[in-house]
N, C-alpha and C. Protein backbone atom coordinates (compact mmCIF):
# COMPACT_ATOMS: atom_id res chain seq x y z
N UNK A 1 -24.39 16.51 0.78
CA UNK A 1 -23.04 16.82 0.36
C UNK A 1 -23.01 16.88 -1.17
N UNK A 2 -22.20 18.06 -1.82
CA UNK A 2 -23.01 17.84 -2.88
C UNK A 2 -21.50 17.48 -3.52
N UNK A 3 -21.38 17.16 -5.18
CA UNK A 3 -20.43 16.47 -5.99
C UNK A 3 -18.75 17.74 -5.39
N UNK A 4 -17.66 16.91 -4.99
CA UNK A 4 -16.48 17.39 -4.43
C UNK A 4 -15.78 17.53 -6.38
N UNK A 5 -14.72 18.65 -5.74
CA UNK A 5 -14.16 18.78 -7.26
C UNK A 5 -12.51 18.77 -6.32
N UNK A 6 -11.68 17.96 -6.95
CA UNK A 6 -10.25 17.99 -6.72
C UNK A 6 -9.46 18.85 -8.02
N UNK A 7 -8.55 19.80 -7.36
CA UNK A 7 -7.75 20.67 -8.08
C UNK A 7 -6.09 21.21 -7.54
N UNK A 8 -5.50 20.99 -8.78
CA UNK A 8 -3.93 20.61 -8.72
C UNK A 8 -3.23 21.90 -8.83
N UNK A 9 -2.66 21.94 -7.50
CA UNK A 9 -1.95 23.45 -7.63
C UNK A 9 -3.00 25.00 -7.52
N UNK A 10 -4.10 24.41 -7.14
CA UNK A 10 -5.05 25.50 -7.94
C UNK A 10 -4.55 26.60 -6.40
N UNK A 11 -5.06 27.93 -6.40
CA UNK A 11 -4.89 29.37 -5.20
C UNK A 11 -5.79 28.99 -4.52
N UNK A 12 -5.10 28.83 -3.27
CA UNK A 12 -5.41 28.62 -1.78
C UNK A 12 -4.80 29.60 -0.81
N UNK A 13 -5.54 30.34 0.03
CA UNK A 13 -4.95 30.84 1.30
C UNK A 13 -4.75 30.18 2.32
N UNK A 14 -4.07 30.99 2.68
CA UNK A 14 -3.65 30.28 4.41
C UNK A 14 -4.29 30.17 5.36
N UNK A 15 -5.38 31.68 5.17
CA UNK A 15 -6.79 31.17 6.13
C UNK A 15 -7.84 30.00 5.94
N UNK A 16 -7.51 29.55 4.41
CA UNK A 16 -8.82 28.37 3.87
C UNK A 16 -8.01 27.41 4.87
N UNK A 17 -6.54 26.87 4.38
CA UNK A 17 -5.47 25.94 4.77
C UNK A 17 -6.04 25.66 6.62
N UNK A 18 -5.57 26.57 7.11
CA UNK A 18 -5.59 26.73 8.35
C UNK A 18 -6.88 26.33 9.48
N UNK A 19 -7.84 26.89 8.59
CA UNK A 19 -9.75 26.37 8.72
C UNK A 19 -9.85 25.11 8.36
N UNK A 20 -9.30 24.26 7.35
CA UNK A 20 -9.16 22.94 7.10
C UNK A 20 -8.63 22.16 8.18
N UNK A 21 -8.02 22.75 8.83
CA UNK A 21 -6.72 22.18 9.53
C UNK A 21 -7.33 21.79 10.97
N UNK A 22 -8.30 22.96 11.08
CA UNK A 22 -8.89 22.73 12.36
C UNK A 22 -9.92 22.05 12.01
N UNK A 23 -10.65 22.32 11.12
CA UNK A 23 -11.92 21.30 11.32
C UNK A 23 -11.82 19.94 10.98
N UNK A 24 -10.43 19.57 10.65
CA UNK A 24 -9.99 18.09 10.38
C UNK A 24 -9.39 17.53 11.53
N UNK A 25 -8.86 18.00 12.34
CA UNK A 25 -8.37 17.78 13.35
C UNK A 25 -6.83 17.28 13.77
N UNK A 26 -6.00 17.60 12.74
CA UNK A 26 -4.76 17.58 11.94
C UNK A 26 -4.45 18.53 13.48
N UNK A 27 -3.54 17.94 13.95
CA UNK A 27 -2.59 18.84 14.56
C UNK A 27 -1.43 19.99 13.79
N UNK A 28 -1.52 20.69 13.61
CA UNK A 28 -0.47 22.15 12.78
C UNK A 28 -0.60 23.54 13.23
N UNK A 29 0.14 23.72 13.17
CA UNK A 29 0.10 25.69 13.70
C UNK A 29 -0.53 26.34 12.83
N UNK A 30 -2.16 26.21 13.17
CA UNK A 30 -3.21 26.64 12.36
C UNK A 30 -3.97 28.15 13.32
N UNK A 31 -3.09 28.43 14.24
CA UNK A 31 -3.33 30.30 14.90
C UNK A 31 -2.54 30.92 13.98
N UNK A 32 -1.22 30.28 13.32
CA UNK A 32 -0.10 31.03 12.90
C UNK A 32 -0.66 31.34 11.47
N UNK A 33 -1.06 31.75 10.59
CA UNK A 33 -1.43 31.87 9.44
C UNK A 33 -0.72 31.52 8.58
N UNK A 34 0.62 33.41 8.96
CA UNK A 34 1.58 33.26 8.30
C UNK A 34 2.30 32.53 7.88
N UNK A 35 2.32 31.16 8.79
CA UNK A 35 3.63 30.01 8.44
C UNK A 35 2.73 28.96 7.72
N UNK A 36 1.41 28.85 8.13
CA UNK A 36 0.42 28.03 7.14
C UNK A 36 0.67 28.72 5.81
N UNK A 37 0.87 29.77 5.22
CA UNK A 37 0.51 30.65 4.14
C UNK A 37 2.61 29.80 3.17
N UNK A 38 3.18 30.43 4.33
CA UNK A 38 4.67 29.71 3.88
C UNK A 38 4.83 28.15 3.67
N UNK A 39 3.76 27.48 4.65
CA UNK A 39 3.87 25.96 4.24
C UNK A 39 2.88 26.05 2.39
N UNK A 40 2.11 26.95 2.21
CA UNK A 40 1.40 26.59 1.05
C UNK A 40 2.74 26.66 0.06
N UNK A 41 3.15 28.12 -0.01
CA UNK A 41 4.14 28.62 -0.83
C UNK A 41 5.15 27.55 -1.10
N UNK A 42 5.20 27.25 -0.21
CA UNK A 42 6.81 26.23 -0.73
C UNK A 42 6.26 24.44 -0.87
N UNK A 43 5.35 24.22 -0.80
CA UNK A 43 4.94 23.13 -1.05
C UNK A 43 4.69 22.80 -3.01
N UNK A 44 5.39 22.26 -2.87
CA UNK A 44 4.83 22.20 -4.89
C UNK A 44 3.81 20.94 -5.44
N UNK A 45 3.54 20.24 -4.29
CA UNK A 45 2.30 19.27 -5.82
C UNK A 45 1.33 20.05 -3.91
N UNK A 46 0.12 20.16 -4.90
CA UNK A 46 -1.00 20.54 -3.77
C UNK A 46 -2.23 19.89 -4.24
N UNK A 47 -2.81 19.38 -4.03
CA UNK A 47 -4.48 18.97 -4.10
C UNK A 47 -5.25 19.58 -3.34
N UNK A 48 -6.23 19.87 -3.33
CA UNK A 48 -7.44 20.47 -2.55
C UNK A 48 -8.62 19.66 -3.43
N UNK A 49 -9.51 19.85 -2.22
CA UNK A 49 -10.72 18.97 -2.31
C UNK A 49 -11.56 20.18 -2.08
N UNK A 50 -12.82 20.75 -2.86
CA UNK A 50 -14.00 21.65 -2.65
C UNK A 50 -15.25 20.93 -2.91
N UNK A 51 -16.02 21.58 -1.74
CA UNK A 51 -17.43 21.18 -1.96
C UNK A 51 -17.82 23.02 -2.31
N UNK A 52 -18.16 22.95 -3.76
CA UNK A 52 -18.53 24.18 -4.14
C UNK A 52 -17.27 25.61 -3.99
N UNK A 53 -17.19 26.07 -3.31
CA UNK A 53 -16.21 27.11 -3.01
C UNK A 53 -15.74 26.51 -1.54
N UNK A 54 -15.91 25.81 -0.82
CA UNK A 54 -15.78 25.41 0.48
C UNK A 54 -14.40 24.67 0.13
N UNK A 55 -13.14 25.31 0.52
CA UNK A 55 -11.93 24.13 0.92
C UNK A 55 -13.01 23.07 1.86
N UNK A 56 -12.35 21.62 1.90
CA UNK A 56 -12.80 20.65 2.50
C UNK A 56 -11.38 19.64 2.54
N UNK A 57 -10.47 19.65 1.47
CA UNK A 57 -9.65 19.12 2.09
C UNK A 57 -8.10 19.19 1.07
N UNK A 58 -7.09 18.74 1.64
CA UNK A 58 -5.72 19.18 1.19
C UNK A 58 -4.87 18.25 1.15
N UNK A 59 -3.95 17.68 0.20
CA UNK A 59 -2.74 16.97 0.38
C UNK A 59 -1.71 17.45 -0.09
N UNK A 60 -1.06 18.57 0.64
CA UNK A 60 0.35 19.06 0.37
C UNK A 60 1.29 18.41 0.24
N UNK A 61 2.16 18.18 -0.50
CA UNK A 61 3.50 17.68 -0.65
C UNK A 61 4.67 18.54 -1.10
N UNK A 62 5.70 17.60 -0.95
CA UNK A 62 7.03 18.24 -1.71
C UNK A 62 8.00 17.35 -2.40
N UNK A 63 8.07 17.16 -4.26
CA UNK A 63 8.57 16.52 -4.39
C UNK A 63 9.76 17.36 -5.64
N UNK A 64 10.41 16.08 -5.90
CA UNK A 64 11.04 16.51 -7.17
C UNK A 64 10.38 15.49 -8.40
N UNK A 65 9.80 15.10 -8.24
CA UNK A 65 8.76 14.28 -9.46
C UNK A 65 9.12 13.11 -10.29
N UNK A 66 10.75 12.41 -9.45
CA UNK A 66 11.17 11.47 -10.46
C UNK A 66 11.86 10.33 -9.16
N UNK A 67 11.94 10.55 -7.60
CA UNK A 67 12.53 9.98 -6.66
C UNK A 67 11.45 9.35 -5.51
N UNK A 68 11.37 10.64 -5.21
CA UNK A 68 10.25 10.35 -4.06
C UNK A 68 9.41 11.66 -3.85
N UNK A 69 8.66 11.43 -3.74
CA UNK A 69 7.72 12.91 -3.10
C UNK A 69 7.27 12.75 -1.32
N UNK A 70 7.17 13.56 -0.31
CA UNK A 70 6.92 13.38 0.62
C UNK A 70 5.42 14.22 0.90
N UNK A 71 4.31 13.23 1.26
CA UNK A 71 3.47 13.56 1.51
C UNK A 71 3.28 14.68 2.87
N UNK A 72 3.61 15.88 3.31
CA UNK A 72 3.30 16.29 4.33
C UNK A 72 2.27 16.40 5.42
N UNK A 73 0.87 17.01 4.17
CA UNK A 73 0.13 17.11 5.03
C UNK A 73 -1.09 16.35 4.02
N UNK A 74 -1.88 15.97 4.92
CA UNK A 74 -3.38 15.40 4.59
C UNK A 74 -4.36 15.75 5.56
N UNK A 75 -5.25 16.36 4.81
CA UNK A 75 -6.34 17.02 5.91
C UNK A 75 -7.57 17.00 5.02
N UNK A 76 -8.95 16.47 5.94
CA UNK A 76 -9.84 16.46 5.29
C UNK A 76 -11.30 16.66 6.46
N UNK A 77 -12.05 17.83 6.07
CA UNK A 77 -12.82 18.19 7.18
C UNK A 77 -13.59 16.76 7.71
N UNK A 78 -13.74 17.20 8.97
CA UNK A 78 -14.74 16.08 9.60
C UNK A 78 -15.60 15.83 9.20
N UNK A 79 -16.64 16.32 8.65
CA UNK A 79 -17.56 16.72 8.00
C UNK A 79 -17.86 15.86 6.72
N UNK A 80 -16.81 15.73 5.91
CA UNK A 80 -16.32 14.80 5.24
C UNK A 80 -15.64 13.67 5.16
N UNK A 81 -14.47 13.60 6.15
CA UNK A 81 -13.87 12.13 6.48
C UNK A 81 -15.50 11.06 6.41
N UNK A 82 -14.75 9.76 6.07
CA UNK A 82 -14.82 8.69 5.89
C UNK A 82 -15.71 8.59 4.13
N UNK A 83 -15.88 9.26 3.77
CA UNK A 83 -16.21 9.59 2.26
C UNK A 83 -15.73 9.26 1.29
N UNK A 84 -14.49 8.81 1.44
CA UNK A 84 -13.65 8.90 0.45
C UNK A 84 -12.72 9.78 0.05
N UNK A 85 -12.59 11.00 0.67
CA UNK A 85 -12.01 12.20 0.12
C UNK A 85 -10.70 12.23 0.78
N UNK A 86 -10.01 11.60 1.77
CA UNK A 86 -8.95 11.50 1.55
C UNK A 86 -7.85 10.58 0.55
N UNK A 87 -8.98 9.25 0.54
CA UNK A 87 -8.00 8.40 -0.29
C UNK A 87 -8.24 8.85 -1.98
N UNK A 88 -9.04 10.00 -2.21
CA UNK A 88 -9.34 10.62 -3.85
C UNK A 88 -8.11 11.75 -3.61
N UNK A 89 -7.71 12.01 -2.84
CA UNK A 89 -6.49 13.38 -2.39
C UNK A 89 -5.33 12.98 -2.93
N UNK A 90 -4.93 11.29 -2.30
CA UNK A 90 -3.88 10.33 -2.06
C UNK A 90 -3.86 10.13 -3.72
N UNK A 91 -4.97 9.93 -4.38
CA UNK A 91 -5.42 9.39 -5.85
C UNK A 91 -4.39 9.96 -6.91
N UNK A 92 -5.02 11.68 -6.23
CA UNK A 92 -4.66 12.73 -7.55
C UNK A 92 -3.11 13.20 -7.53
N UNK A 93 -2.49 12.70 -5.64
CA UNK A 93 -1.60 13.11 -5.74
C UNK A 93 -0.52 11.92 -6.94
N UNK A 94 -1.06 10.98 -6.70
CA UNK A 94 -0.30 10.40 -7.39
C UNK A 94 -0.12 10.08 -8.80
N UNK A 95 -1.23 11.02 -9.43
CA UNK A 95 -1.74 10.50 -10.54
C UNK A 95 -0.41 11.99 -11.35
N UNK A 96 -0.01 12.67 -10.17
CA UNK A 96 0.99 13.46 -10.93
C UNK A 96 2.30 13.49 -10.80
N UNK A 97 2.38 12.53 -10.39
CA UNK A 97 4.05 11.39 -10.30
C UNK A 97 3.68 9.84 -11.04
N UNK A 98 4.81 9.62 -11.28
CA UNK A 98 5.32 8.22 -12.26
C UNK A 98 5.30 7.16 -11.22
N UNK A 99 5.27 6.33 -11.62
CA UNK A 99 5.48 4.83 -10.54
C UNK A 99 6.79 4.38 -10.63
N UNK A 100 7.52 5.71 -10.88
CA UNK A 100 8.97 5.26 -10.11
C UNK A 100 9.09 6.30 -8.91
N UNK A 101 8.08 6.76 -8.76
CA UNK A 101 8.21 8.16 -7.08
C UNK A 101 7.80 7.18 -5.88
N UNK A 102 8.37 7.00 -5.18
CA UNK A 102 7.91 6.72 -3.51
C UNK A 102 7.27 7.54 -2.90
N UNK A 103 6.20 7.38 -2.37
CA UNK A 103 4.98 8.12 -1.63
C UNK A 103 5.00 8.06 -0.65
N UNK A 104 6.37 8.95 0.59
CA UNK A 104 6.39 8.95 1.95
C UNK A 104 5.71 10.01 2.74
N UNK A 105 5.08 9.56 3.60
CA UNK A 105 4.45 10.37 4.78
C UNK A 105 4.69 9.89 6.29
N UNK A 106 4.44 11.08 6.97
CA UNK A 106 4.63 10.65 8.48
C UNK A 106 2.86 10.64 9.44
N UNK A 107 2.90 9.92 10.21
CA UNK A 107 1.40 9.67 9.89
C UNK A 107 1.10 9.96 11.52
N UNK A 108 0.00 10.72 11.60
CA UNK A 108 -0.37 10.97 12.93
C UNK A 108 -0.50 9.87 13.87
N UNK A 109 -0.49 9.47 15.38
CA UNK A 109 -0.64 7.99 15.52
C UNK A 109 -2.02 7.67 15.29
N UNK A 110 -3.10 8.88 15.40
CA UNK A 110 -4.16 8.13 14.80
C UNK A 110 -4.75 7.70 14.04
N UNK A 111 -3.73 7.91 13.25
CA UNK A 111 -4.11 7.76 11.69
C UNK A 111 -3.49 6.22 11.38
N UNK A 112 -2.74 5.72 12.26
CA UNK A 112 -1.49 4.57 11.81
C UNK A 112 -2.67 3.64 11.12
N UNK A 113 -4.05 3.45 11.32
CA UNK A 113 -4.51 2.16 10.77
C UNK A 113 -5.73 2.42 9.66
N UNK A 114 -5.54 3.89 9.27
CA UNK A 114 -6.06 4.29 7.68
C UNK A 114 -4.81 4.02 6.98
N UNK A 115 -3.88 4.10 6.97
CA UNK A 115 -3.04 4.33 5.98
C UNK A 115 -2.83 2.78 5.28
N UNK A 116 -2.78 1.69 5.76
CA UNK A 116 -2.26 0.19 5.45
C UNK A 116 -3.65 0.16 4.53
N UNK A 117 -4.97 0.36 4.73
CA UNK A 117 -5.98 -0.18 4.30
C UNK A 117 -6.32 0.82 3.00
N UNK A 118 -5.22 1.84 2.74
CA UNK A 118 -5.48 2.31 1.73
C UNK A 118 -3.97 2.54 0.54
N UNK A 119 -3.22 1.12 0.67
CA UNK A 119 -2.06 0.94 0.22
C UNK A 119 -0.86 1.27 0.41
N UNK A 120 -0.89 1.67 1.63
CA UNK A 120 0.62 2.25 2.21
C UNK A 120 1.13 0.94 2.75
N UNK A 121 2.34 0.88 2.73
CA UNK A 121 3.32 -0.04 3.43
C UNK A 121 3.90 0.58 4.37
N UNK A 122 3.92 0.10 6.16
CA UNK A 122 4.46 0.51 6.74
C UNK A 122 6.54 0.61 7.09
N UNK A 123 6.58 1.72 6.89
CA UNK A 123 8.76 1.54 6.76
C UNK A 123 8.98 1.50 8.30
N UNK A 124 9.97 0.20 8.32
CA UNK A 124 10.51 0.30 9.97
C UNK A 124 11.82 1.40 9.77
N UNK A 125 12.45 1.96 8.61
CA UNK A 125 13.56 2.35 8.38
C UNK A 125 13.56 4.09 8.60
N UNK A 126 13.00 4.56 9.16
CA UNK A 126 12.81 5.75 9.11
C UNK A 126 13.47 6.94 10.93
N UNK A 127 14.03 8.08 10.00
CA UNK A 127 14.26 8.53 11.53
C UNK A 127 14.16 10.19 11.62
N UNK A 128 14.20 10.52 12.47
CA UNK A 128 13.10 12.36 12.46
C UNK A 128 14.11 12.92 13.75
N UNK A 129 14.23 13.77 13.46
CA UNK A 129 14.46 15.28 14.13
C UNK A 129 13.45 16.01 14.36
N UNK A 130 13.07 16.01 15.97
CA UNK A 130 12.39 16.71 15.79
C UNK A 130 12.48 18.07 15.63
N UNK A 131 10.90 19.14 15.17
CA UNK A 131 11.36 20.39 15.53
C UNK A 131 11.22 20.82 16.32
N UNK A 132 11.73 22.12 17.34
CA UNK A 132 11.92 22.63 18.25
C UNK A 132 10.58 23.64 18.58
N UNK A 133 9.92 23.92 19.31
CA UNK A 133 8.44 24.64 19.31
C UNK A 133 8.55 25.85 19.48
């Protein structure tokens, strides 16, 4: 594996997004391109993780940069998980918000017992709508 480079905001397609998506194992509408391509567009802090030109991994968010930012998505190829490269994703996202932003995400259930061991606090206060398929 050779040295990963993390980059902020940098041009990503929806087909890289989408190929991430599956080989991480992230549940998302990764047949749909188009709406992967619209989740890039409207997402504003983005990280990506490359091994060389290879997307390998992503932490999309959406914030306003002074409240809270909501982590959406985190995806990091299999290939790579347990490396480090998600909690360096989690790193950079935060390294472009203040420590007055709250760092919320909704967390796959299999994910519920990475997240505590890499500084998340679990919120009992939280409530979702879902969306409709």
């Amino acid at each position: 594996m050779s040295s990963i480079e993390y980059r902020f905001n940098a041009p990503v397609t929806g087909q890289e997004v989408a190929d991430v998506f599956k080989r991480s194992g992230i549940n998302r509408p990764s047949d749909d391109v188009d709406r992967i391509q619209q989740m890039i567009d409207h997402g504003n802090l983005i990280i990506t993780a490359w091994d060389e030109e290879k997307l390998v991994g992503i932490a999309r968010s959406l914030t306003d940069f002074c409240y809270c930012c909501y982590l959406s998505d985190l995806a990091v190829d299999k290939e790579y998980q347990h490396s480090g490269v998600g909690k360096e994703l989690i790193h950079q996202t935060q390294m472009h918000l203040s420590d007055q932003v709250s760092l919320l995400l909704l967390s796959a259930p299999t994910a519920m017992s990475y997240y505590p061991k890499i500084g998340f606090d679990k919120a009992e206060n939280a409530w979702i709508i879902r969306r409709k398929r």
